[in-house]
C-alpha atoms as a PDB file:
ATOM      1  CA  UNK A   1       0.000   0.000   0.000  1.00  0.00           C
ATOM      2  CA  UNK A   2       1.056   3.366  -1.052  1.00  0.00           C
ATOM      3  CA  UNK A   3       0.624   6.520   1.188  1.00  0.00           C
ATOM      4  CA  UNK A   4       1.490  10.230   1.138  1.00  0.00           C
ATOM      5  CA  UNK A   5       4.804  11.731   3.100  1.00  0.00           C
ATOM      6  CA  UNK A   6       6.138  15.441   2.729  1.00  0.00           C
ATOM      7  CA  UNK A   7       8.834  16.874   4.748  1.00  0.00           C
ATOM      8  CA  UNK A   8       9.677  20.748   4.640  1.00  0.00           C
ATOM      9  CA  UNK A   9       8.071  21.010   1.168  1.00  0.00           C
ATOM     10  CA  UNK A  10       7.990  24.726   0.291  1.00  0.00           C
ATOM     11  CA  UNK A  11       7.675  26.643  -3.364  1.00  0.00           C
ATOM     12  CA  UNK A  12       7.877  30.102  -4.116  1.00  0.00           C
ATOM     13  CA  UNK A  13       6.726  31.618  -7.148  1.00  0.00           C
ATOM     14  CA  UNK A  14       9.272  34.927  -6.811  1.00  0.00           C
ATOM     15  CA  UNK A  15       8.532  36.959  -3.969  1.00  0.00           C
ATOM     16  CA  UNK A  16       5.314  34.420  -3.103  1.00  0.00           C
ATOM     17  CA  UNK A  17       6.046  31.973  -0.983  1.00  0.00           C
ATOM     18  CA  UNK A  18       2.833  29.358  -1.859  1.00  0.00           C
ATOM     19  CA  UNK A  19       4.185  26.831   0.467  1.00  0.00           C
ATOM     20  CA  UNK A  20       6.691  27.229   3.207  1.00  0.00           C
ATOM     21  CA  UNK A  21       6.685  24.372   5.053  1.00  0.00           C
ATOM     22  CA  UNK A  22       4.956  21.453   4.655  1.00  0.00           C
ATOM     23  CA  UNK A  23       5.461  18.433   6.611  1.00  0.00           C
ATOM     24  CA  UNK A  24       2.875  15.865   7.306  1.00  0.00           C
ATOM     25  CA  UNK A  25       1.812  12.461   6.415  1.00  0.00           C
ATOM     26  CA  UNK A  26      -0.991  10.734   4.709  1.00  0.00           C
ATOM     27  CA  UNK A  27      -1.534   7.057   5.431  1.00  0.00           C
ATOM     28  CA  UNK A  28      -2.687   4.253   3.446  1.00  0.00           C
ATOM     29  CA  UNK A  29      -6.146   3.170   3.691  1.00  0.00           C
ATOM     30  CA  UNK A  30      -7.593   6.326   4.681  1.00  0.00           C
ATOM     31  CA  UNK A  31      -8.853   9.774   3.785  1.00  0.00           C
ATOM     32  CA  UNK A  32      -6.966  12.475   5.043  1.00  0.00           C
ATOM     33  CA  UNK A  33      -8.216  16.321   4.635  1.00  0.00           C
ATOM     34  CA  UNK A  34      -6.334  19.340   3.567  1.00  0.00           C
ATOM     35  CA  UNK A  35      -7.742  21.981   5.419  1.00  0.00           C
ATOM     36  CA  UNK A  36      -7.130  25.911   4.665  1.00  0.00           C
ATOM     37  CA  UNK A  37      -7.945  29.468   3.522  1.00  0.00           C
ATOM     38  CA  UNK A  38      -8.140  30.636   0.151  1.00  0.00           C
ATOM     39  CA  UNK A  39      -4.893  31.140  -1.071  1.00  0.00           C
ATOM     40  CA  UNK A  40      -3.262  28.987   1.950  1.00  0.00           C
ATOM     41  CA  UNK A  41      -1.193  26.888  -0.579  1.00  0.00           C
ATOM     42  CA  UNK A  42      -3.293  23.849  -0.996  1.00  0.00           C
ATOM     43  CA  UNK A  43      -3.619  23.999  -4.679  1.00  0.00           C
ATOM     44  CA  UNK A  44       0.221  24.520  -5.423  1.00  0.00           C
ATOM     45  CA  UNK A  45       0.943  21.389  -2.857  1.00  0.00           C
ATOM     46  CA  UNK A  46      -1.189  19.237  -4.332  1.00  0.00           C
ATOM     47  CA  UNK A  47       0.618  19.808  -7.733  1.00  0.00           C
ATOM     48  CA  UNK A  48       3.203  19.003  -6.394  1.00  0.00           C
ATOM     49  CA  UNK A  49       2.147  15.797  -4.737  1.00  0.00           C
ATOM     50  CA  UNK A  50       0.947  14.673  -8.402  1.00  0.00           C
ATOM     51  CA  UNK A  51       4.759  15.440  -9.907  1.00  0.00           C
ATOM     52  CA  UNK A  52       3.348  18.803 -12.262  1.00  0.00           C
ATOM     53  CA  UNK A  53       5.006  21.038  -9.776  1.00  0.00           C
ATOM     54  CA  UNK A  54       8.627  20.505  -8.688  1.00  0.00           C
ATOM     55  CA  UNK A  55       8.962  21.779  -5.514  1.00  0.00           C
ATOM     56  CA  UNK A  56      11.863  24.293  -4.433  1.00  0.00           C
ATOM     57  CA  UNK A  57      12.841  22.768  -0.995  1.00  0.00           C
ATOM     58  CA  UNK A  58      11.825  19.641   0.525  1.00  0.00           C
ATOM     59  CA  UNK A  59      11.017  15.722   0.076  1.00  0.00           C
ATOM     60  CA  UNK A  60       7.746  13.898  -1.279  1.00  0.00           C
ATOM     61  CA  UNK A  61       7.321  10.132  -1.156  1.00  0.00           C
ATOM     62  CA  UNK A  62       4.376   8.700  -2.858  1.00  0.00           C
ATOM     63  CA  UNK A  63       4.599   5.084  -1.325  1.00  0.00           C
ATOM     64  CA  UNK A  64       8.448   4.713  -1.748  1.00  0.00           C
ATOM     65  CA  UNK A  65       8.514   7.045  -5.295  1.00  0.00           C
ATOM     66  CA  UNK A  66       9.813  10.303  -5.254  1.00  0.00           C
ATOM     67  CA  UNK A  67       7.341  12.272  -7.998  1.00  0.00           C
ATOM     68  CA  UNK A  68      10.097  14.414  -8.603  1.00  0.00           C
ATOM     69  CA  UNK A  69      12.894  12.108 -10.019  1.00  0.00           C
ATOM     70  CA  UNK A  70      10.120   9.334 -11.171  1.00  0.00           C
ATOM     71  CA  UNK A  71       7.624  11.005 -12.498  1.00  0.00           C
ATOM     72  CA  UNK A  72       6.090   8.599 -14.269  1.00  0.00           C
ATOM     73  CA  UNK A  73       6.128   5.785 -11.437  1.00  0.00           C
ATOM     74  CA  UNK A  74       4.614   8.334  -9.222  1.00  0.00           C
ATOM     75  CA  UNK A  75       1.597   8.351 -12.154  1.00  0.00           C
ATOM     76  CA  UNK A  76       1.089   5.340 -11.913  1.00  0.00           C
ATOM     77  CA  UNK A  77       0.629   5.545  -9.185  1.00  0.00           C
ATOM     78  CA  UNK A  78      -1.862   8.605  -8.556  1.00  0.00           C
ATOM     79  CA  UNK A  79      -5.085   9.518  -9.572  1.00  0.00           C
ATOM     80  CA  UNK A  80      -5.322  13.561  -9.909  1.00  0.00           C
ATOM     81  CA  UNK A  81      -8.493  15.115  -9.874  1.00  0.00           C
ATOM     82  CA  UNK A  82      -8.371  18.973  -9.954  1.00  0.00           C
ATOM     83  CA  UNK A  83     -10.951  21.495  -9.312  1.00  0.00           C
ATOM     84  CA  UNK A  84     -11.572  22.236 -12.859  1.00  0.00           C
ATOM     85  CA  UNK A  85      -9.850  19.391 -15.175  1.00  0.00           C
ATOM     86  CA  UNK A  86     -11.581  20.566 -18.319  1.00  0.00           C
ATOM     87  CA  UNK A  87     -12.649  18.106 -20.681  1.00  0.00           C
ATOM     88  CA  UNK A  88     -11.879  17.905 -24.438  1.00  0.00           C
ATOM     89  CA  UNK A  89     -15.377  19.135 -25.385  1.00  0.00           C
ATOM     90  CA  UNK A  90     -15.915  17.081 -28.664  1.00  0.00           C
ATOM     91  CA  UNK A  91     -15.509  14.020 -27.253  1.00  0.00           C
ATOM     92  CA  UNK A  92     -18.156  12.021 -25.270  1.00  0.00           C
ATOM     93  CA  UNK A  93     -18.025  11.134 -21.860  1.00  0.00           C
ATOM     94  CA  UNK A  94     -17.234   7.445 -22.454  1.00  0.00           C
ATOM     95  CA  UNK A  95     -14.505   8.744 -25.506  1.00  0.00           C
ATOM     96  CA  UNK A  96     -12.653  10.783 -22.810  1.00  0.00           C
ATOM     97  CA  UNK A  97     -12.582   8.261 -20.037  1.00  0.00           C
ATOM     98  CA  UNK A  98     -11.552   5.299 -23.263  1.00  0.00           C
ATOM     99  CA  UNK A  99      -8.602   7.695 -24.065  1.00  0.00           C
ATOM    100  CA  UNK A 100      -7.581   8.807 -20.547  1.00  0.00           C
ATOM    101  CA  UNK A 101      -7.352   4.841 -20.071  1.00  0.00           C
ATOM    102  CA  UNK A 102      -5.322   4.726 -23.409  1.00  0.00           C
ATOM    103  CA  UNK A 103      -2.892   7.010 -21.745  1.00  0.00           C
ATOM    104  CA  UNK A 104      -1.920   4.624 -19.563  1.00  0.00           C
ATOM    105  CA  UNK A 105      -1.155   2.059 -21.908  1.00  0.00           C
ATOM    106  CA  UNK A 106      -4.548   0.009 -21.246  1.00  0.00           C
ATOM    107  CA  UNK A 107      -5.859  -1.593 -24.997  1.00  0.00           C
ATOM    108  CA  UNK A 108      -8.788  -0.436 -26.694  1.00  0.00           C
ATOM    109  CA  UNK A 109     -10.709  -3.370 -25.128  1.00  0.00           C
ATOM    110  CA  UNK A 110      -9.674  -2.517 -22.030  1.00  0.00           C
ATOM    111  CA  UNK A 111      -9.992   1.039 -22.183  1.00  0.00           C
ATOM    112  CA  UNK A 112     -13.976   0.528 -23.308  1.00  0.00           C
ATOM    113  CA  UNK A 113     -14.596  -2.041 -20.670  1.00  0.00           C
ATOM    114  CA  UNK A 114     -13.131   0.112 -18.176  1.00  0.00           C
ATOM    115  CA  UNK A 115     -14.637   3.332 -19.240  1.00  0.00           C
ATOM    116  CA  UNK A 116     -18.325   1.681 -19.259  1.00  0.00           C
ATOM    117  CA  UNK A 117     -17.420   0.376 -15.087  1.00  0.00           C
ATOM    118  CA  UNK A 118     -17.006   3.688 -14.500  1.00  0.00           C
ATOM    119  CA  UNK A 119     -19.409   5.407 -16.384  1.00  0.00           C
ATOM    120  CA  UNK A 120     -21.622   3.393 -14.204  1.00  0.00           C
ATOM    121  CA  UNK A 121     -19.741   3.963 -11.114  1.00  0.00           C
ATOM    122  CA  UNK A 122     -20.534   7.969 -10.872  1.00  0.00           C
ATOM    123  CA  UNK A 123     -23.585   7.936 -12.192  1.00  0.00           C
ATOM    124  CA  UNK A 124     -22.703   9.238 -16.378  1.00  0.00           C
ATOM    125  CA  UNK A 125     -23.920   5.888 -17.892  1.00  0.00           C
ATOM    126  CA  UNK A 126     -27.042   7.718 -19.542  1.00  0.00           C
ATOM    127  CA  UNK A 127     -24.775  10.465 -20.825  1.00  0.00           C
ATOM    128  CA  UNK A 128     -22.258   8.388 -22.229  1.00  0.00           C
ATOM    129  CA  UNK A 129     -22.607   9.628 -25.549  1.00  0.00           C
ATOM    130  CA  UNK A 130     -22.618  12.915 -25.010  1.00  0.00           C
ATOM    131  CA  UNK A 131     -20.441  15.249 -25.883  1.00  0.00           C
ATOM    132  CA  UNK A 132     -18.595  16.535 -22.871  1.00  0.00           C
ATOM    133  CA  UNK A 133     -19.340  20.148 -23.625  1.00  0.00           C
ATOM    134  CA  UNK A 134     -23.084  19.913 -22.635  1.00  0.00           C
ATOM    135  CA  UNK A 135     -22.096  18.517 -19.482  1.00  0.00           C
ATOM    136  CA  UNK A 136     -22.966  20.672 -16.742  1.00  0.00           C
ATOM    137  CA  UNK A 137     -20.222  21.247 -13.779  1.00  0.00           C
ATOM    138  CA  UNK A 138     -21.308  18.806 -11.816  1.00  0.00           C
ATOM    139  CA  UNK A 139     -21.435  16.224 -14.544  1.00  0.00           C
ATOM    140  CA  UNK A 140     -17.690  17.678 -15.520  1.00  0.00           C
ATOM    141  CA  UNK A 141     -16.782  16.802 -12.052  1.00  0.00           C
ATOM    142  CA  UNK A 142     -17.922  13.117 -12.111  1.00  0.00           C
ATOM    143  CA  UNK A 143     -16.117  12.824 -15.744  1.00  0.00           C
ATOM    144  CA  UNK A 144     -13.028  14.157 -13.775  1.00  0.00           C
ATOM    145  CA  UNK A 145     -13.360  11.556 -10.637  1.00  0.00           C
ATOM    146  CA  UNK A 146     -14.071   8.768 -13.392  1.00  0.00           C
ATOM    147  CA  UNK A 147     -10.942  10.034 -14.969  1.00  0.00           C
ATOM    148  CA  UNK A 148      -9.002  10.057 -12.056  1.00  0.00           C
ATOM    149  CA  UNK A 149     -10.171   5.972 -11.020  1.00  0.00           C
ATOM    150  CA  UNK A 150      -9.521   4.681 -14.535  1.00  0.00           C
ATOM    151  CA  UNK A 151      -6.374   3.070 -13.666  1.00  0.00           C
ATOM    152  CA  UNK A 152      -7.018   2.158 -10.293  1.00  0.00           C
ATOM    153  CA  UNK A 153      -4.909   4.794  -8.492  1.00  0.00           C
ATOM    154  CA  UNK A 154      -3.177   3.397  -5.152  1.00  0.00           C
ATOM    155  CA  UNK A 155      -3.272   7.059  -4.075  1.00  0.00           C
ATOM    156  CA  UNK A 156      -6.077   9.521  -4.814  1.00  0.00           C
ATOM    157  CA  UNK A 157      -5.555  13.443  -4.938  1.00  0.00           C
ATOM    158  CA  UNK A 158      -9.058  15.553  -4.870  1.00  0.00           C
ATOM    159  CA  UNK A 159      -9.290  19.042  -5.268  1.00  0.00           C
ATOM    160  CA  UNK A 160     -12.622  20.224  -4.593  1.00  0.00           C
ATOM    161  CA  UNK A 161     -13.989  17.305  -5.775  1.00  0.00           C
ATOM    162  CA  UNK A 162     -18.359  18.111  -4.906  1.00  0.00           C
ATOM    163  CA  UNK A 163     -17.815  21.414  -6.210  1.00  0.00           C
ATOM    164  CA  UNK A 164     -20.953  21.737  -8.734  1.00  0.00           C
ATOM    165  CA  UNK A 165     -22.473  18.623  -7.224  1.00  0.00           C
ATOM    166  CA  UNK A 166     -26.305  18.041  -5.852  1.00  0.00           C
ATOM    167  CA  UNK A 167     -27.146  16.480  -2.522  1.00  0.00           C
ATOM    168  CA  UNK A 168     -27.376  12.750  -3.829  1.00  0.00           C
ATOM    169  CA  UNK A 169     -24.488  13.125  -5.728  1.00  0.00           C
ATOM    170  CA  UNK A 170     -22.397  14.338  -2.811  1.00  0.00           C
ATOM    171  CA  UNK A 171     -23.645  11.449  -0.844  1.00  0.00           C
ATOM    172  CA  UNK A 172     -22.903   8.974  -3.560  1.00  0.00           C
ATOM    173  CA  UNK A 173     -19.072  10.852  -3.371  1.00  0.00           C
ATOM    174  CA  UNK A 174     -18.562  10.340   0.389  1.00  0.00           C
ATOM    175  CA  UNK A 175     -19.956   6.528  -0.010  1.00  0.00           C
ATOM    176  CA  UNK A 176     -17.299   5.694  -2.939  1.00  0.00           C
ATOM    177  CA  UNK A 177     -14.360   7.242  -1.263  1.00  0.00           C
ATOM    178  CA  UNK A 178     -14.707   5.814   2.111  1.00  0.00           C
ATOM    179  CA  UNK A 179     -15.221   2.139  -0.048  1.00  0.00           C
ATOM    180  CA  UNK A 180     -11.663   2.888  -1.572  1.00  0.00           C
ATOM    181  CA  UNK A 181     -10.389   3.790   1.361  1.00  0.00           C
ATOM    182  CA  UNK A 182     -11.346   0.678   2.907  1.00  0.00           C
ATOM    183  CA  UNK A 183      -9.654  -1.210   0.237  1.00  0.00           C
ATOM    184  CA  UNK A 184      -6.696   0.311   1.146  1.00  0.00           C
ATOM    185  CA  UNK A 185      -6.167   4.247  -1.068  1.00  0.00           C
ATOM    186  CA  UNK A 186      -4.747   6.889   0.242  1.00  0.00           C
ATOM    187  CA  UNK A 187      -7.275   9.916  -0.340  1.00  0.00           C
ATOM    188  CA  UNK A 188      -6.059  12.882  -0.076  1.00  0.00           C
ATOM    189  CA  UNK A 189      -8.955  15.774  -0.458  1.00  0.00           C
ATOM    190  CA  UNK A 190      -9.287  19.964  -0.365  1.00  0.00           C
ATOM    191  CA  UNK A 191     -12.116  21.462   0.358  1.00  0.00           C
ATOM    192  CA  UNK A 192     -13.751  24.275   1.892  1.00  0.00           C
ATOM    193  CA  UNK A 193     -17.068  22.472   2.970  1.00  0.00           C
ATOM    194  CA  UNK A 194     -15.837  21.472   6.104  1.00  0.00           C
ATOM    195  CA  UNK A 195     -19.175  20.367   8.063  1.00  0.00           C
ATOM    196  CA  UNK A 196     -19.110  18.002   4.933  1.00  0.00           C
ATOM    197  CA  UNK A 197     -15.954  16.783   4.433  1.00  0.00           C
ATOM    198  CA  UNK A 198     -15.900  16.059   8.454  1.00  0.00           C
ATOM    199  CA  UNK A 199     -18.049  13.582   7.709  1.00  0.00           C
ATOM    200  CA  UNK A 200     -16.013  11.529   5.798  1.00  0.00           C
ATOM    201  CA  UNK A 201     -12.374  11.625   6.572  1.00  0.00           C
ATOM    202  CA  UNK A 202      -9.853  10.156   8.924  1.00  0.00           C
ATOM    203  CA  UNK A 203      -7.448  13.367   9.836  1.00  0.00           C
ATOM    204  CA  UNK A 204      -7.031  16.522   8.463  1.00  0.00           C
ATOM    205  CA  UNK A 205      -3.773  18.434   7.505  1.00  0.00           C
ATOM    206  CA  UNK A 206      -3.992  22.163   8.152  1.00  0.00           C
ATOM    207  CA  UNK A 207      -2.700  24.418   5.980  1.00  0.00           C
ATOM    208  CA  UNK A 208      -2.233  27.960   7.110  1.00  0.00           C
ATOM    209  CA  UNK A 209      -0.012  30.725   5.244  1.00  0.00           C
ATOM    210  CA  UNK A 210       1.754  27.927   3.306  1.00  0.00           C
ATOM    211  CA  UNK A 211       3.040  25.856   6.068  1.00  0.00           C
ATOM    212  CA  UNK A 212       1.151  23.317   7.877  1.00  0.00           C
ATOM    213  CA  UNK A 213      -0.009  23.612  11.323  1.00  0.00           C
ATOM    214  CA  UNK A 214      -0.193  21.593  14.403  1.00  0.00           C
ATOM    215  CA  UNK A 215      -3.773  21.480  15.231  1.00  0.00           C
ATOM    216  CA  UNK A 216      -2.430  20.543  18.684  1.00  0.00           C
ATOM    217  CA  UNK A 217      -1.943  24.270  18.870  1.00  0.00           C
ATOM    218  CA  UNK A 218      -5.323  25.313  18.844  1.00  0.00           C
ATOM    219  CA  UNK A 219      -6.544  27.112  21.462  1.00  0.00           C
ATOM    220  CA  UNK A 220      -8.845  24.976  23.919  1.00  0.00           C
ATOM    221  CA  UNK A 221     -12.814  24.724  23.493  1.00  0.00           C
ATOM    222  CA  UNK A 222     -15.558  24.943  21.659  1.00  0.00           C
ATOM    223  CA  UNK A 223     -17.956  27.629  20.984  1.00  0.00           C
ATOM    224  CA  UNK A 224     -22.021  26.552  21.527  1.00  0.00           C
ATOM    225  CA  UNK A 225     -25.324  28.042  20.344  1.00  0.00           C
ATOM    226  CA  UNK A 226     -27.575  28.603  22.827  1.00  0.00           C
ATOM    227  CA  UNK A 227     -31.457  28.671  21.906  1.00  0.00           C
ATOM    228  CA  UNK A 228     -33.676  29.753  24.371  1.00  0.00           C
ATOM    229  CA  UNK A 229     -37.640  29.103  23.508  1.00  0.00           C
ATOM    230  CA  UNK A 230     -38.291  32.443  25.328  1.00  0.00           C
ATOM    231  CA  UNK A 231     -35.691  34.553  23.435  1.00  0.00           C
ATOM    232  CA  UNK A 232     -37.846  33.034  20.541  1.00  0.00           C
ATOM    233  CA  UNK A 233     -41.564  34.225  21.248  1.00  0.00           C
ATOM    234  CA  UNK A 234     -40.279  37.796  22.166  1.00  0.00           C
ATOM    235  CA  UNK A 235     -39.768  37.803  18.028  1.00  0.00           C
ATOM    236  CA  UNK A 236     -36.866  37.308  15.518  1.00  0.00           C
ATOM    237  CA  UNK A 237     -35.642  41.123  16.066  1.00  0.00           C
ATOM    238  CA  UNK A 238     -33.793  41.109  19.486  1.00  0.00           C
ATOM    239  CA  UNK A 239     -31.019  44.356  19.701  1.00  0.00           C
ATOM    240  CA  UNK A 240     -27.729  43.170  21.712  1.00  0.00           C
ATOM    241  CA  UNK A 241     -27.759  41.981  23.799  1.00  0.00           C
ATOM    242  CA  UNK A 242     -29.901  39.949  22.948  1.00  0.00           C
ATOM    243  CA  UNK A 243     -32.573  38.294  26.049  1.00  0.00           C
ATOM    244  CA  UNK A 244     -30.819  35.524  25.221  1.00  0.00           C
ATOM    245  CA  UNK A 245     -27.287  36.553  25.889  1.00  0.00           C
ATOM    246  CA  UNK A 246     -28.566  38.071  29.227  1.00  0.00           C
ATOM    247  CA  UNK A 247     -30.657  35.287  30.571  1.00  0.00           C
ATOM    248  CA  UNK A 248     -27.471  32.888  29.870  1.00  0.00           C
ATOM    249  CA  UNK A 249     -24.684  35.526  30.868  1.00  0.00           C
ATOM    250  CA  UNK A 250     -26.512  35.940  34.655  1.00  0.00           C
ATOM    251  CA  UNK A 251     -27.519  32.200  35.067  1.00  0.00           C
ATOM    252  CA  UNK A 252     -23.954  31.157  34.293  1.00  0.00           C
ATOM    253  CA  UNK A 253     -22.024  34.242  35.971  1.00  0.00           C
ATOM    254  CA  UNK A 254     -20.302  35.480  33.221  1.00  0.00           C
ATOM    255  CA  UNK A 255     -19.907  39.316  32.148  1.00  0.00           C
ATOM    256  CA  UNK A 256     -22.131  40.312  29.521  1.00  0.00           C
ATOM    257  CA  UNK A 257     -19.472  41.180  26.787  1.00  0.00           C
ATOM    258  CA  UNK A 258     -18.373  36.775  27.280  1.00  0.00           C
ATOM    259  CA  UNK A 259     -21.820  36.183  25.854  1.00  0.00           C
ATOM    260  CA  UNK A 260     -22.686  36.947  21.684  1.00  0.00           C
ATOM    261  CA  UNK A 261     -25.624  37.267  20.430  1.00  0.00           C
ATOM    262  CA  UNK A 262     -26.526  35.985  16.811  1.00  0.00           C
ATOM    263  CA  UNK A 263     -30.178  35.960  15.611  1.00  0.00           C
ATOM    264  CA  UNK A 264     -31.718  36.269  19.080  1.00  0.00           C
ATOM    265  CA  UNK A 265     -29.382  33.520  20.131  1.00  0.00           C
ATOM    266  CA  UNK A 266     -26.552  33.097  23.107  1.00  0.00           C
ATOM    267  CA  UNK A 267     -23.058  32.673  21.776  1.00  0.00           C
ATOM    268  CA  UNK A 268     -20.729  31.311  23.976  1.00  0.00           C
ATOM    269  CA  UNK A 269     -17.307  30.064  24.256  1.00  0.00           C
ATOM    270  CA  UNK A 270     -16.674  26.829  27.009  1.00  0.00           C
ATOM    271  CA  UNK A 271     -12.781  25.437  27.548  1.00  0.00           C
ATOM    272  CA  UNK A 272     -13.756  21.882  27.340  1.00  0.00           C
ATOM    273  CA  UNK A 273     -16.476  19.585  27.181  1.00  0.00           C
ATOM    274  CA  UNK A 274     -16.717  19.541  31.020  1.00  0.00           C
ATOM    275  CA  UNK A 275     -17.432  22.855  31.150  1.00  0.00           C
ATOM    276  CA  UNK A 276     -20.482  22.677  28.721  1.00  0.00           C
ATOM    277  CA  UNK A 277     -21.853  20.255  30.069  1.00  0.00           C
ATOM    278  CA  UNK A 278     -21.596  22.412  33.401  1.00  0.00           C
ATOM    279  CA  UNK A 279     -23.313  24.952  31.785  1.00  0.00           C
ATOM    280  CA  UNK A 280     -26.411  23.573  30.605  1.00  0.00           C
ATOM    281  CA  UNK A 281     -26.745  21.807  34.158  1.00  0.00           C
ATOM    282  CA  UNK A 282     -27.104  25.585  35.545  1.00  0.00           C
ATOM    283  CA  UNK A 283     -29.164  26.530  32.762  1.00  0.00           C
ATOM    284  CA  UNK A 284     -31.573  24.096  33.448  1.00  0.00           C
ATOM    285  CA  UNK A 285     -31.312  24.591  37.309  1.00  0.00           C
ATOM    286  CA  UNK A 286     -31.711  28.469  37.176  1.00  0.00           C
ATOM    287  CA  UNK A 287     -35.063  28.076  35.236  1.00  0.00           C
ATOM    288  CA  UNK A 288     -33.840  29.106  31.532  1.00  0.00           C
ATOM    289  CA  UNK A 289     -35.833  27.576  28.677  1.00  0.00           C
ATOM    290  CA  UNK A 290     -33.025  25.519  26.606  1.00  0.00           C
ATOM    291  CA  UNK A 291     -34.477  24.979  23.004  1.00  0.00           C
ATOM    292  CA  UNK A 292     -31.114  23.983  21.754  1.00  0.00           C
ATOM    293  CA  UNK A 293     -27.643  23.612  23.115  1.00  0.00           C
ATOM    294  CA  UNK A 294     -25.182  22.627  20.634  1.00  0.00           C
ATOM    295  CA  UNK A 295     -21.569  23.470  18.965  1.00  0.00           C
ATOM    296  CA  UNK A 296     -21.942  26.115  17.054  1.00  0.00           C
ATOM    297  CA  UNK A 297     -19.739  25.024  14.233  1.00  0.00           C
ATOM    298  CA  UNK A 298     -18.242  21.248  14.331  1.00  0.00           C
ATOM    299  CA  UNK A 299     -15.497  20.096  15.189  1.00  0.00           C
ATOM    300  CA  UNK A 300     -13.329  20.877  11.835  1.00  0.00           C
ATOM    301  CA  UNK A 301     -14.845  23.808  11.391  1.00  0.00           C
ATOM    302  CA  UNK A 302     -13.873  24.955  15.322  1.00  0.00           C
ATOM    303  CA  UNK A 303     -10.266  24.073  14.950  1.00  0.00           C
ATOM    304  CA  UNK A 304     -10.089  25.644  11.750  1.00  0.00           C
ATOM    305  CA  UNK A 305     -11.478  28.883  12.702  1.00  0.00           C
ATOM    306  CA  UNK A 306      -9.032  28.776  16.197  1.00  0.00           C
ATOM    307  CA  UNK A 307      -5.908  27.820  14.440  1.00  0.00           C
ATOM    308  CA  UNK A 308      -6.974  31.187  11.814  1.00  0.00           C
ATOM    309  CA  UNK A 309      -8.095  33.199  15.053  1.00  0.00           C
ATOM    310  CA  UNK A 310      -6.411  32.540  18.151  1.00  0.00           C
ATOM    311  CA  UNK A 311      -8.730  34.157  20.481  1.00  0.00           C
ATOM    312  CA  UNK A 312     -12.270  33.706  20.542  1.00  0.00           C
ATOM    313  CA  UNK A 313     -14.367  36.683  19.866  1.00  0.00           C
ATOM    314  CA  UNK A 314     -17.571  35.303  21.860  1.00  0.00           C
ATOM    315  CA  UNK A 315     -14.904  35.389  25.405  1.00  0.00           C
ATOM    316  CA  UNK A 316     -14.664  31.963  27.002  1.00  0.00           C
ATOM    317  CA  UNK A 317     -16.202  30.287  30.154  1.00  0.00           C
ATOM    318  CA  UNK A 318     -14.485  27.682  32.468  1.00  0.00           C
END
């Protein structure tokens, strides 16, 4: 089994430094996110995880390959699907999967039979003969993924990969990759839907100002929504602070200004799980009417947003 290592990768592009310092590792048999900002570096390390960027500094391993010196070893190795691959629009669907195939040396034969699996596989079976400029994006983006599978990658890079794509389809997306990550790929995948892509990897690599992050260094805690069913019948209009915010500032003890208020709801930050579970005990104990207590963001999303803002802006209760 093949899986992803980078130590100290970094590439400039002049005065831009895309990637400073990336060092983590991707295992075998699982999917792994890469986390970040716009313009954090992602795109420019992934090329250079699938060999069409050489990197300035640093060391990639694709199983034991280095992408750099063996490029095409590392190919065959990977399955590359960008955010926008294109498509050659006079072709069908099953004509550009049959000559991606034929790229990698499959036959004809094989190329057809293969092309028709995966056709079938995400979901482009009745468009098969249609040319791939009619497609819409989300179509483009299965072509890309069926693309990217036709020579049954050991290692999968995916760039935005539901970008374009409806509800079922995105379902049908997180179902495949966790199936080829049980047989033992490497998936590696970007992208900014992180309440969604939480729900289907392993780990996530965080990628902040080019250089990846510990999220180890996060700042403790979790902020949580507070609902009260009272804060709701006074109306959706509630000037901060909000009843809300008050009733849950005074029942827990906290100053005013530790307590947000966001669409007539509490916003607070708690320093561990223990402590929010403290909370709602005294919530329910001083009388408040709890609708909903829950994170406000999940758990990517949280450790995203406190690696990119190390101080919480809604104040913090122990």
């Amino acid at each position: 089994m093949s899986g992803i290592v980078a130590r100290g990768v970094g590439r400039s592009f002049g005065s831009v430094h895309a990637v400073s310092d990336a060092t983590f590792e991707a295992p075998a048999g699982k999917i792994t996110g890469l986390v970040g900002p716009n313009g954090a570096g992602k795109t420019t390390l992934l090329l250079m995880l699938a060999s069409l960027l050489a990197p300035d500094r640093g060391e990639i391993r694709i199983g034991d390959v280095d992408p750099i010196a063996a490029p095409r070893d590392a190919r065959r190795l990977l399955g590359w699907m960008p955010d926008a691959l294109g498509a050659w629009p006079s072709l069908t669907a099953r004509e550009s999967i049959v000559t991606t195939a034929r790229l990698h040396d499959m036959s004809v034969a094989e190329a057809t039979t293969r092309a028709d699996e995966l056709l079938r596989l995400v979901g482009l079976d009745d468009l098969a003969g249609s040319p791939a400029r009619v497609l819409s994006r989300g179509q483009k983006q299965k072509l890309g993924l069926a693309r990217a599978l036709v020579h049954n990658p050991q290692v999968l890079l995916l760039d935005e990969p539901a970008s374009g794509l409806d509800p079922e389809a995105r379902v049908q997306l997180r179902v495949l990759l966790r199936r080829l990550a049980d047989e033992g790929c490497t998936v590696l995948i970007s992208s900014h839907v992180l309440a969604e892509l939480e729900e289907v990897i392993d780990g996530a690599v965080f990628l902040v100002a080019g250089s990846v992050v510990d999220p180890g260094a996060a700042p403790a805690g979790r902020t949580y929504r507070v609902r009260l069913a009272a804060a709701q019948e006074a109306g959706a209009e509630v000037s901060a602070p909000s009843a809300a915010a008050l009733i849950v500032s005074t029942a827990l003890g906290l100053d005013p200004a530790q307590v947000a208020s966001d669409r007539g709801d509490a916003i607070v930050h708690f320093v561990d799980d223990h402590a929010a579970v403290d909370a709602l005990r005294r919530l329910v104990a001083a009388g408040a009417p709890v609708l909903e207590f829950a994170p406000a963001q999940s758990a990517l999303e949280s450790t995203f947003m406190s690696l990119r803002h190390p101080s919480p802006s809604e104040g913090s209760a122990s």
